[in-house]
C-alpha atoms as a PDB file:
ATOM      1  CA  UNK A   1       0.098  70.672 -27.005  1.00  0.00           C
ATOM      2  CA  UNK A   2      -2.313  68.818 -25.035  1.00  0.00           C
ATOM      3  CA  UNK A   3      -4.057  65.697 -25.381  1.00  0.00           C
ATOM      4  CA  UNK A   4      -7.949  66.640 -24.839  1.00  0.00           C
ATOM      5  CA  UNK A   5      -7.009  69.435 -27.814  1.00  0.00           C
ATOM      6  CA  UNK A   6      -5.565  67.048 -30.044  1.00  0.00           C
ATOM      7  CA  UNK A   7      -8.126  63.847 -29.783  1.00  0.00           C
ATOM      8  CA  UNK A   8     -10.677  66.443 -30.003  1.00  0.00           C
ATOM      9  CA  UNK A   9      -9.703  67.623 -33.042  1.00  0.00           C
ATOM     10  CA  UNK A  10      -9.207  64.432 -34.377  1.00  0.00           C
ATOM     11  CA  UNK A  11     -12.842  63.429 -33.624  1.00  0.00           C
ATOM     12  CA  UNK A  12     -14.000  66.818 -35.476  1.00  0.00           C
ATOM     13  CA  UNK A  13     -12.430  65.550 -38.358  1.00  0.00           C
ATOM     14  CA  UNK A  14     -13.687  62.254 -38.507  1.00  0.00           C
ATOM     15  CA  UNK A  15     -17.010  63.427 -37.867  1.00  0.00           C
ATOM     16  CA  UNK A  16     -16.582  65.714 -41.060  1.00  0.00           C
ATOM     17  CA  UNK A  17     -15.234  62.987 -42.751  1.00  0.00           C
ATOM     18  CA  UNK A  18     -17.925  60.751 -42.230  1.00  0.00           C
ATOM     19  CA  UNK A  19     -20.718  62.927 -44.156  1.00  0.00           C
ATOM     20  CA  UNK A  20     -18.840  63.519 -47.307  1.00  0.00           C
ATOM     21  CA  UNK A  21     -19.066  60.357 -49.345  1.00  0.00           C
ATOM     22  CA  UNK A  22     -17.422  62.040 -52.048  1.00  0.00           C
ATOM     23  CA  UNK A  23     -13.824  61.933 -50.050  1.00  0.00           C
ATOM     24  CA  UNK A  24     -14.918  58.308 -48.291  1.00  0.00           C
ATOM     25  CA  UNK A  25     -15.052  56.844 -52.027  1.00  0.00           C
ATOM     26  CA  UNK A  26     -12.138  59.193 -53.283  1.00  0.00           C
ATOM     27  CA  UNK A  27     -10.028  57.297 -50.197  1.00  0.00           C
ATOM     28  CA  UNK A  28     -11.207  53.882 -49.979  1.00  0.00           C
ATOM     29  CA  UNK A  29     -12.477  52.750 -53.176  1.00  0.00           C
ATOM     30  CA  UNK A  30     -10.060  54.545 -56.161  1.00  0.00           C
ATOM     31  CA  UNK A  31      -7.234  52.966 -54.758  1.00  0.00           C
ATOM     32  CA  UNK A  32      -9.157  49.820 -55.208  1.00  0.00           C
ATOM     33  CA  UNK A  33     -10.328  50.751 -58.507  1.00  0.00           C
ATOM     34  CA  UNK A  34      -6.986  51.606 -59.609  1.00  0.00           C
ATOM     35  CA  UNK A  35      -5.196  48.436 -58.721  1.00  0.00           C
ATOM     36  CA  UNK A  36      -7.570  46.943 -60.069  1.00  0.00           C
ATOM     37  CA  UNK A  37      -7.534  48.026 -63.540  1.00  0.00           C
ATOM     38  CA  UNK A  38      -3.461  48.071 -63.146  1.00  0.00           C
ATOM     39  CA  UNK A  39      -3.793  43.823 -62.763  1.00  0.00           C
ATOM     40  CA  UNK A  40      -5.966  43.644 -65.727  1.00  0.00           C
ATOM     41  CA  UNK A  41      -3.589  46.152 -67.908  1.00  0.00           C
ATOM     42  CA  UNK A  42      -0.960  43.292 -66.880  1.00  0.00           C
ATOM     43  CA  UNK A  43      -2.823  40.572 -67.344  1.00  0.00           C
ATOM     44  CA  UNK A  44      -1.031  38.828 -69.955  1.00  0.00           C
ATOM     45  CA  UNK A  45       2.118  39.067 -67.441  1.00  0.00           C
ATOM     46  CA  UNK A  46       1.559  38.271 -63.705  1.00  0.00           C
ATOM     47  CA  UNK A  47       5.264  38.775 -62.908  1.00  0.00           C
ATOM     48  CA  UNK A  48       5.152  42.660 -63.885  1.00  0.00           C
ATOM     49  CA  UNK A  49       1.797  43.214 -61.807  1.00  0.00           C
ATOM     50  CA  UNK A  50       3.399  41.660 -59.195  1.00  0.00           C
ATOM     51  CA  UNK A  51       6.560  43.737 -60.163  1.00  0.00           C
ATOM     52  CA  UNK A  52       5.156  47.428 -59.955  1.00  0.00           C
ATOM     53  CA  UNK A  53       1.824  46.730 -57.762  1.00  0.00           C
ATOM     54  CA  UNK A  54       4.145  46.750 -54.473  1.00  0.00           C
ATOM     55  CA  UNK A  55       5.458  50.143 -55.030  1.00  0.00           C
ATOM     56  CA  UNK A  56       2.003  52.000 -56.314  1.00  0.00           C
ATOM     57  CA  UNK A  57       0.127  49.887 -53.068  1.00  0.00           C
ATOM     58  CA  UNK A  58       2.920  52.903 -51.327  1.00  0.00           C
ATOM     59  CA  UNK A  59       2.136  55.538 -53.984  1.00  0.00           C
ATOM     60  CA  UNK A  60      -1.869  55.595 -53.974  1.00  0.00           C
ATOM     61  CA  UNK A  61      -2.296  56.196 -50.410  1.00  0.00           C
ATOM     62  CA  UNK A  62       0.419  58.762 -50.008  1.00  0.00           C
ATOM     63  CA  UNK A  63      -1.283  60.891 -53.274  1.00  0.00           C
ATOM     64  CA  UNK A  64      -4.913  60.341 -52.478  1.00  0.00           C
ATOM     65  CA  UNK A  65      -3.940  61.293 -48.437  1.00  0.00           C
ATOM     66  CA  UNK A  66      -1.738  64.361 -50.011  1.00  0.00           C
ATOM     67  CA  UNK A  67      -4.528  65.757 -52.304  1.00  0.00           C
ATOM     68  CA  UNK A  68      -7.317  65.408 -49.297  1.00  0.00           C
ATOM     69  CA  UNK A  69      -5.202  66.922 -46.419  1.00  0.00           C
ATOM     70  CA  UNK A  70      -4.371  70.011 -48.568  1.00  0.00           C
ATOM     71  CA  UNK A  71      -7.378  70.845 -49.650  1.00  0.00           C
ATOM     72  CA  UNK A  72      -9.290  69.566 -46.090  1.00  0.00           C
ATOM     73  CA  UNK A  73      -6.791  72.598 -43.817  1.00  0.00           C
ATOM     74  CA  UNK A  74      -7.156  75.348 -46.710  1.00  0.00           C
ATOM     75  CA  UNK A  75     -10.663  75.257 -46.095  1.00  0.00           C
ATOM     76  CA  UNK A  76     -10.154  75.155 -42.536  1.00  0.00           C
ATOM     77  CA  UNK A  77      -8.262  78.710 -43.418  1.00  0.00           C
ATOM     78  CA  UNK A  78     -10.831  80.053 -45.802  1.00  0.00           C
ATOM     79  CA  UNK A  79     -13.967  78.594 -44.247  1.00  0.00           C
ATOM     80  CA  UNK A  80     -11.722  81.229 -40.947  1.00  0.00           C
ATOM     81  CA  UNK A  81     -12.330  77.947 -38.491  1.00  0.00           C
ATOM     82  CA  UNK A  82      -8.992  78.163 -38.019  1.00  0.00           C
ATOM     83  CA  UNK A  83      -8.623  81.411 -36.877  1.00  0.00           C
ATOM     84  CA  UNK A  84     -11.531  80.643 -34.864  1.00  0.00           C
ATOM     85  CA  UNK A  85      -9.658  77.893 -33.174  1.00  0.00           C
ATOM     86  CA  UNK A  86      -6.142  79.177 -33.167  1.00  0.00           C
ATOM     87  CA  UNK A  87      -8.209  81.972 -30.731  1.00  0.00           C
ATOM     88  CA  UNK A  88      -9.152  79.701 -28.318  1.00  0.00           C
ATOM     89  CA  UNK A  89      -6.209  77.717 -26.153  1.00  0.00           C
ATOM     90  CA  UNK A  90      -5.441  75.169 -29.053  1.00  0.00           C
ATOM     91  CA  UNK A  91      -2.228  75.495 -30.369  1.00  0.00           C
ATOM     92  CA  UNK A  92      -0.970  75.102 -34.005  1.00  0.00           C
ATOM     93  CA  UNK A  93       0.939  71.715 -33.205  1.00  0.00           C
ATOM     94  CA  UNK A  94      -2.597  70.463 -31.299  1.00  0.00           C
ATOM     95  CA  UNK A  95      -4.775  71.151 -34.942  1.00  0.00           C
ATOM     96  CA  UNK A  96      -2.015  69.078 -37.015  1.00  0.00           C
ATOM     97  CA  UNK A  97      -1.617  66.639 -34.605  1.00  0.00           C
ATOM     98  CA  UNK A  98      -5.045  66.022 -34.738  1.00  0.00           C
ATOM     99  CA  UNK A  99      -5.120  66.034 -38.494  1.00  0.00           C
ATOM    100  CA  UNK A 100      -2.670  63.752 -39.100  1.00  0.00           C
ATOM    101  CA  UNK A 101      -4.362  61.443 -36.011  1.00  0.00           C
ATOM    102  CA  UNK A 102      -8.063  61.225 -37.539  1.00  0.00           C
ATOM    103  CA  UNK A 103      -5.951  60.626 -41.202  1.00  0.00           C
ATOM    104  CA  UNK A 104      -3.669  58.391 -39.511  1.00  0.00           C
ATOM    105  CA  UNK A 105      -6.560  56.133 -38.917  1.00  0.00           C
ATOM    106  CA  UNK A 106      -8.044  56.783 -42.003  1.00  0.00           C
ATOM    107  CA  UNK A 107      -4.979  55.381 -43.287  1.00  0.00           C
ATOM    108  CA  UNK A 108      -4.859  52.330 -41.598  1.00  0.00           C
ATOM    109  CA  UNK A 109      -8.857  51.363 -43.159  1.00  0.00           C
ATOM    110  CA  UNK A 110      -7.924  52.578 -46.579  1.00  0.00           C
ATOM    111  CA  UNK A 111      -4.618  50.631 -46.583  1.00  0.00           C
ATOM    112  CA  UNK A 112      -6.042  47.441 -44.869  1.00  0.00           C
ATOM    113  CA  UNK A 113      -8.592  47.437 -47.752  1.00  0.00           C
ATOM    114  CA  UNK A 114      -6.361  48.318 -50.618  1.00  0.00           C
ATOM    115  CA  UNK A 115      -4.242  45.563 -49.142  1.00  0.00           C
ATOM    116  CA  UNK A 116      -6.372  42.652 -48.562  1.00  0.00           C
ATOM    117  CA  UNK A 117      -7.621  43.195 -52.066  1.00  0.00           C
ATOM    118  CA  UNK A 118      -4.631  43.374 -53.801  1.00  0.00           C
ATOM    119  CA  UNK A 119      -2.885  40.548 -52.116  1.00  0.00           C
ATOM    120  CA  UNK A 120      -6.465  38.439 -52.194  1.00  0.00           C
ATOM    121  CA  UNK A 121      -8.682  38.741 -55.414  1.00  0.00           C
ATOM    122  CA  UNK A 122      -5.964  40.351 -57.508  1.00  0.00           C
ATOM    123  CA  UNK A 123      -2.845  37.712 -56.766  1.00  0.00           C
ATOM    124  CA  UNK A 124      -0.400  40.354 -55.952  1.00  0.00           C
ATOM    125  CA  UNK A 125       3.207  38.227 -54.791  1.00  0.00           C
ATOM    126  CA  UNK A 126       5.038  39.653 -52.499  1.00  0.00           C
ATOM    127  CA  UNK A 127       7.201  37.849 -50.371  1.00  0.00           C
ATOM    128  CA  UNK A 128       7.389  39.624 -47.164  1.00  0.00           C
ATOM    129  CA  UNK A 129       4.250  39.631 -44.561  1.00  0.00           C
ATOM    130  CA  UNK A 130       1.058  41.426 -45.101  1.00  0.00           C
ATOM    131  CA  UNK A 131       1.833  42.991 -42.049  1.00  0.00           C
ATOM    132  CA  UNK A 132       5.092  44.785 -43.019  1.00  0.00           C
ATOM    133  CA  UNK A 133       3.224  45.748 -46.066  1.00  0.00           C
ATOM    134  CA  UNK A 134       0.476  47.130 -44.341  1.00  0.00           C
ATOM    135  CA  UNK A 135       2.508  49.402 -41.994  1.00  0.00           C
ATOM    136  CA  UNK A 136       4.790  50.563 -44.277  1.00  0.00           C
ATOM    137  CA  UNK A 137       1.305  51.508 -46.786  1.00  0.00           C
ATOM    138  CA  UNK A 138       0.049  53.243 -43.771  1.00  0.00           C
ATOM    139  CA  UNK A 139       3.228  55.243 -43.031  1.00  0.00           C
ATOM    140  CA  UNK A 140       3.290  55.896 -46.640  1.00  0.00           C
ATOM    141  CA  UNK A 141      -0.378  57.954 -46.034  1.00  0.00           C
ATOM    142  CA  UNK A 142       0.518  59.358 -42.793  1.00  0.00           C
ATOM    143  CA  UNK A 143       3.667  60.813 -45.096  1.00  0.00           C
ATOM    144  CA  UNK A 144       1.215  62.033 -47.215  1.00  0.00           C
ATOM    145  CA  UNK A 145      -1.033  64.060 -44.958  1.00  0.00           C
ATOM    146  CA  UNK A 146       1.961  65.171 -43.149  1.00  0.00           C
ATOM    147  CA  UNK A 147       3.184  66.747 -46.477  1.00  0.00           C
ATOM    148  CA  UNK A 148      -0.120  68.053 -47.570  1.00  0.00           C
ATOM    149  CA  UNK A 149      -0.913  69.512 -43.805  1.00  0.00           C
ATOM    150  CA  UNK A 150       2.697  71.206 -44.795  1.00  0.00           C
ATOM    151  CA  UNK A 151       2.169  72.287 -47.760  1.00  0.00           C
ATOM    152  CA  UNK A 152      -1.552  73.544 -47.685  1.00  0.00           C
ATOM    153  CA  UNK A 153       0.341  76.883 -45.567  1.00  0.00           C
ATOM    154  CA  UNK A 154       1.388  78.011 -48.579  1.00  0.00           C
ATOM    155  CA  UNK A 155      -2.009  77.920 -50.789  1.00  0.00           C
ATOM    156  CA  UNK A 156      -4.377  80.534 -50.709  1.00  0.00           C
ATOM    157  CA  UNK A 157      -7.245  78.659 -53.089  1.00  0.00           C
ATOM    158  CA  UNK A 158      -8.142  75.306 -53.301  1.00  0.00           C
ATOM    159  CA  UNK A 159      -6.544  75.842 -57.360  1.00  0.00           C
ATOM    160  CA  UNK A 160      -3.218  76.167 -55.894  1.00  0.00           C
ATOM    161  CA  UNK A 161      -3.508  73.391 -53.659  1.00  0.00           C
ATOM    162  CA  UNK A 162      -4.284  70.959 -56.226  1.00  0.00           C
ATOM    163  CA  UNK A 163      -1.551  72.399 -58.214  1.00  0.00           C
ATOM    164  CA  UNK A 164       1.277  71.305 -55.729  1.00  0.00           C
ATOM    165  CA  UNK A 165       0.136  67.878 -57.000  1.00  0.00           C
ATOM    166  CA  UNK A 166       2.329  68.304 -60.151  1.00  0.00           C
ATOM    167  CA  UNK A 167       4.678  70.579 -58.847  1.00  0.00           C
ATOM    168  CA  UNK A 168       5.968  68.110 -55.419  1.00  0.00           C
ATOM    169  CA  UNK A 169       3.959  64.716 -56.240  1.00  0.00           C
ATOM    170  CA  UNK A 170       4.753  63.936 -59.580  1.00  0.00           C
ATOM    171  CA  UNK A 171       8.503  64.487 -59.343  1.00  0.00           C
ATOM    172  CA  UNK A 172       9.267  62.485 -56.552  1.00  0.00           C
ATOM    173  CA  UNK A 173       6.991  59.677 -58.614  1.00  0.00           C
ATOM    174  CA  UNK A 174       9.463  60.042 -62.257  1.00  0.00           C
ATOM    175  CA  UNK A 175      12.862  59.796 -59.666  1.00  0.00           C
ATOM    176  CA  UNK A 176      11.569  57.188 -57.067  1.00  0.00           C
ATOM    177  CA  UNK A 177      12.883  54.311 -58.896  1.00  0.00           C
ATOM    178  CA  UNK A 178       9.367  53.148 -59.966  1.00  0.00           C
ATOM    179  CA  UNK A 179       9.845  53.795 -64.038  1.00  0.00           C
ATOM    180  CA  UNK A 180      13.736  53.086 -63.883  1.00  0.00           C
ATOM    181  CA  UNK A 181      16.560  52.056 -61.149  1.00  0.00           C
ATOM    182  CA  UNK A 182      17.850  55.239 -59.523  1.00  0.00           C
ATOM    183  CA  UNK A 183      21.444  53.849 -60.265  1.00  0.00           C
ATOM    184  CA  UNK A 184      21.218  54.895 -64.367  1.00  0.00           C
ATOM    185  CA  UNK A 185      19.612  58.220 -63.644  1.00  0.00           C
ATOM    186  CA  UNK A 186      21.757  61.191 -64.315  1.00  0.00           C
ATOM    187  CA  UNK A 187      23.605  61.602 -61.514  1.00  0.00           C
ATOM    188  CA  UNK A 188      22.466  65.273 -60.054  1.00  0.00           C
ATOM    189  CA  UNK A 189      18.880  63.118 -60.470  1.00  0.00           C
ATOM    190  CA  UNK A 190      20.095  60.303 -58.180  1.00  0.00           C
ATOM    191  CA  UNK A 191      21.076  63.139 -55.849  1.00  0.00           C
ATOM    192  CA  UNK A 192      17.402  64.114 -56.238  1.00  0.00           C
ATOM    193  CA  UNK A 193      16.026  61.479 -55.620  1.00  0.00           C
ATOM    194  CA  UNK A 194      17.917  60.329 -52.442  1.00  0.00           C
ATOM    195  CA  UNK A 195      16.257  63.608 -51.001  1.00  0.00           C
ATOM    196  CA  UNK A 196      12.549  62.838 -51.805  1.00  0.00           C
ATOM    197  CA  UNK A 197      10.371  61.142 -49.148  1.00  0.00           C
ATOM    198  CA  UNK A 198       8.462  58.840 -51.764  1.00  0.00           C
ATOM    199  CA  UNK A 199      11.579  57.121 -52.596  1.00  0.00           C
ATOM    200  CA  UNK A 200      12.400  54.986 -49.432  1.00  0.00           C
ATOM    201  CA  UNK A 201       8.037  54.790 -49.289  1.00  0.00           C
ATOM    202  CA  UNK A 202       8.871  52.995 -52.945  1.00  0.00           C
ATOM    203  CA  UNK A 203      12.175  51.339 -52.094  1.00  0.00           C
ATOM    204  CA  UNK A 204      10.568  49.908 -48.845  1.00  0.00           C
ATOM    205  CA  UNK A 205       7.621  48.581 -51.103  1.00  0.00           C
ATOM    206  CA  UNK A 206      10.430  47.176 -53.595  1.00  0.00           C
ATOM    207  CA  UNK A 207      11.731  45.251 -50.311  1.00  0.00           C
ATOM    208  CA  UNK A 208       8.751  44.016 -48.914  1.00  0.00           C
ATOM    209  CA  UNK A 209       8.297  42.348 -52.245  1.00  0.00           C
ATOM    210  CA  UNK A 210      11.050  40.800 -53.354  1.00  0.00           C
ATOM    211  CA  UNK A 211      12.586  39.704 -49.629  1.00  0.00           C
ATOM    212  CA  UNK A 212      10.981  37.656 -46.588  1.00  0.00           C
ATOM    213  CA  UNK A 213      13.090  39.346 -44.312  1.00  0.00           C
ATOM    214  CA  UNK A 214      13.040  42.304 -42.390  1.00  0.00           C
ATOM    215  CA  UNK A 215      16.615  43.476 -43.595  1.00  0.00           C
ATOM    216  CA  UNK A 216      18.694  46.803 -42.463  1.00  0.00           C
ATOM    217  CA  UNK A 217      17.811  48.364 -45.197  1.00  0.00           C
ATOM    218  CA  UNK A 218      13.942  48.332 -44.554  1.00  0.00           C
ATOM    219  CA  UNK A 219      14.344  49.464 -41.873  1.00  0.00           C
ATOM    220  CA  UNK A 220      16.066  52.384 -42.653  1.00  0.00           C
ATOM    221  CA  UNK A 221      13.388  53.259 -45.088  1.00  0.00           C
ATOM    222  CA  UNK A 222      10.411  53.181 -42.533  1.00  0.00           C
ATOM    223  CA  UNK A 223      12.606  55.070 -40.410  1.00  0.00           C
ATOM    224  CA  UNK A 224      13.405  58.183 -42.970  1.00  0.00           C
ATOM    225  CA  UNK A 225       9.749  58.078 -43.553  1.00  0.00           C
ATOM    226  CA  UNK A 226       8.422  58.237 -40.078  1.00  0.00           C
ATOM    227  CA  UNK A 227      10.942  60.700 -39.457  1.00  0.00           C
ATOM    228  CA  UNK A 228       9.601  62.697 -42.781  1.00  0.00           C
ATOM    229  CA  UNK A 229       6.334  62.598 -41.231  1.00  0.00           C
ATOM    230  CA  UNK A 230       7.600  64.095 -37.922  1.00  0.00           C
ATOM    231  CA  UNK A 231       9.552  66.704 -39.314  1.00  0.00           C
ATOM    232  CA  UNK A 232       6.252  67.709 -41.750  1.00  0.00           C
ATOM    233  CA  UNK A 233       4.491  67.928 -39.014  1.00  0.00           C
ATOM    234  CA  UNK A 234       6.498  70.219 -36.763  1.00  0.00           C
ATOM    235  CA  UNK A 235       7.634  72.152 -39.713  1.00  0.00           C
ATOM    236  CA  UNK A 236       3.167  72.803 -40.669  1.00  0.00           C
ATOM    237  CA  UNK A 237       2.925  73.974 -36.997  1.00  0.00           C
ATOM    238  CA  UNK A 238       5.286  76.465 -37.857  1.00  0.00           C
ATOM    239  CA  UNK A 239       4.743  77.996 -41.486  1.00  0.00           C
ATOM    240  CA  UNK A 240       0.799  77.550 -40.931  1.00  0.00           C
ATOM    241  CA  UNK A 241      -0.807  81.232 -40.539  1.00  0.00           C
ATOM    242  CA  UNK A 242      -2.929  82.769 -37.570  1.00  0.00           C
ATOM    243  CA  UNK A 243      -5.534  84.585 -40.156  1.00  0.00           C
ATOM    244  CA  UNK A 244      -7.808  83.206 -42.880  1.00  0.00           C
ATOM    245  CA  UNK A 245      -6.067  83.787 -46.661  1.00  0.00           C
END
């Protein structure tokens, strides 16, 4: 890996990123939307926006950044710019990288905005900083991209890719501990659960929200999830293929 490989990469993808308006309003302005429309379905009772809108403030970036990534690399493979670039010195760890760099910082404006909203106009409570909800919002998204950058390797049409959505999104979202504690699952579904990403991403937003203080057990949970997003990352670099599908 090098740097000048990696940033450039990075600035490729911002670039693309830039003219499609379609994935600038799919990433900054649904999650908006979304929230939104979850504080007015609640608006009767404050206390149970404020009760669930910590956790999906985690969930929305780390789907919307999932669906994008996947679908963003599988062209890369069909469109055969990445053979293309896999021919010339870059490596396979410099292309994710990169991904996950130019995402990372998508991250950071699409959870700043979601953020600011949420705990602004909308009257979300939560009684840790913005700050430590930020971060953990944006580490949520990087786990996201890392996952989709992943899982994309294993897609040969943008069809399939959309259909790991179901198949690896939506059941870490049923055992995360959003719809019910974790504790009066079934037990092999606790086990479950303690092995999905999105649940410390949830936990961590459960935290943030109901404590002022950076406890232990935060920390543990950004730390599982930054260490997802490593591991995703190295593990892409591997199972990603050479040749278009």
């Amino acid at each position: 890996m090098t740097a000048r490989a990696t940033l450039a990469t990075a600035r490729r993808v911002l670039l693309q990123l830039r003219s499609d308006h379609r994935t600038i309003a799919l990433l900054m302005v649904v999650p908006v939307l979304l929230l939104t429309l979850l504080r007015y379905v609640f608006d009767g009772s404050p206390a149970t926006f404020d009760a669930v809108g910590g956790p999906l403030l985690a969930l929305f970036p780390f789907t919307t950044m999932f669906l994008v990534t996947s679908v963003a690399m599988l062209r890369e493979r069909t469109s055969g710019t990445l053979e293309r670039l896999l021919s010339t010195p870059m490596g396979k760890g410099d292309l994710l990288t990169g991904y996950a760099l130019a995402f990372g910082l998508v991250a950071v404006v699409q959870t700043s905005v979601a953020a600011t909203v949420a705990l602004g106009p909308l009257g979300l409570d939560v009684r840790g900083s913005a700050g430590v909800v930020v971060l953990l919002a944006v580490l949520d998204a990087l786990l996201g991209t890392a996952l989709g950058l992943l899982l994309s390797a294993f897609a040969r049409t943008e069809f399939q890719a959309v259909q790991f959505l179901p198949a690896v999104v939506f059941p870490q979202v049923l055992l995360c501990g959003l719809f019910a504690p974790r504790e009066s699952m079934a037990e092999p579904l606790q086990w479950l659960s303690d092995a999905f990403p999105l649940t410390y991403a949830v936990e961590g937003m459960q935290i943030v929200a109901a404590s002022e203080q950076v406890t232990g057990e935060l920390l543990t949970d950004l730390g599982v999830i930054a260490a997802c997003v490593v591991v995703f990352v190295a593990l892409g670099s591997v199972t990603l293929p050479r040749r278009s599908p």
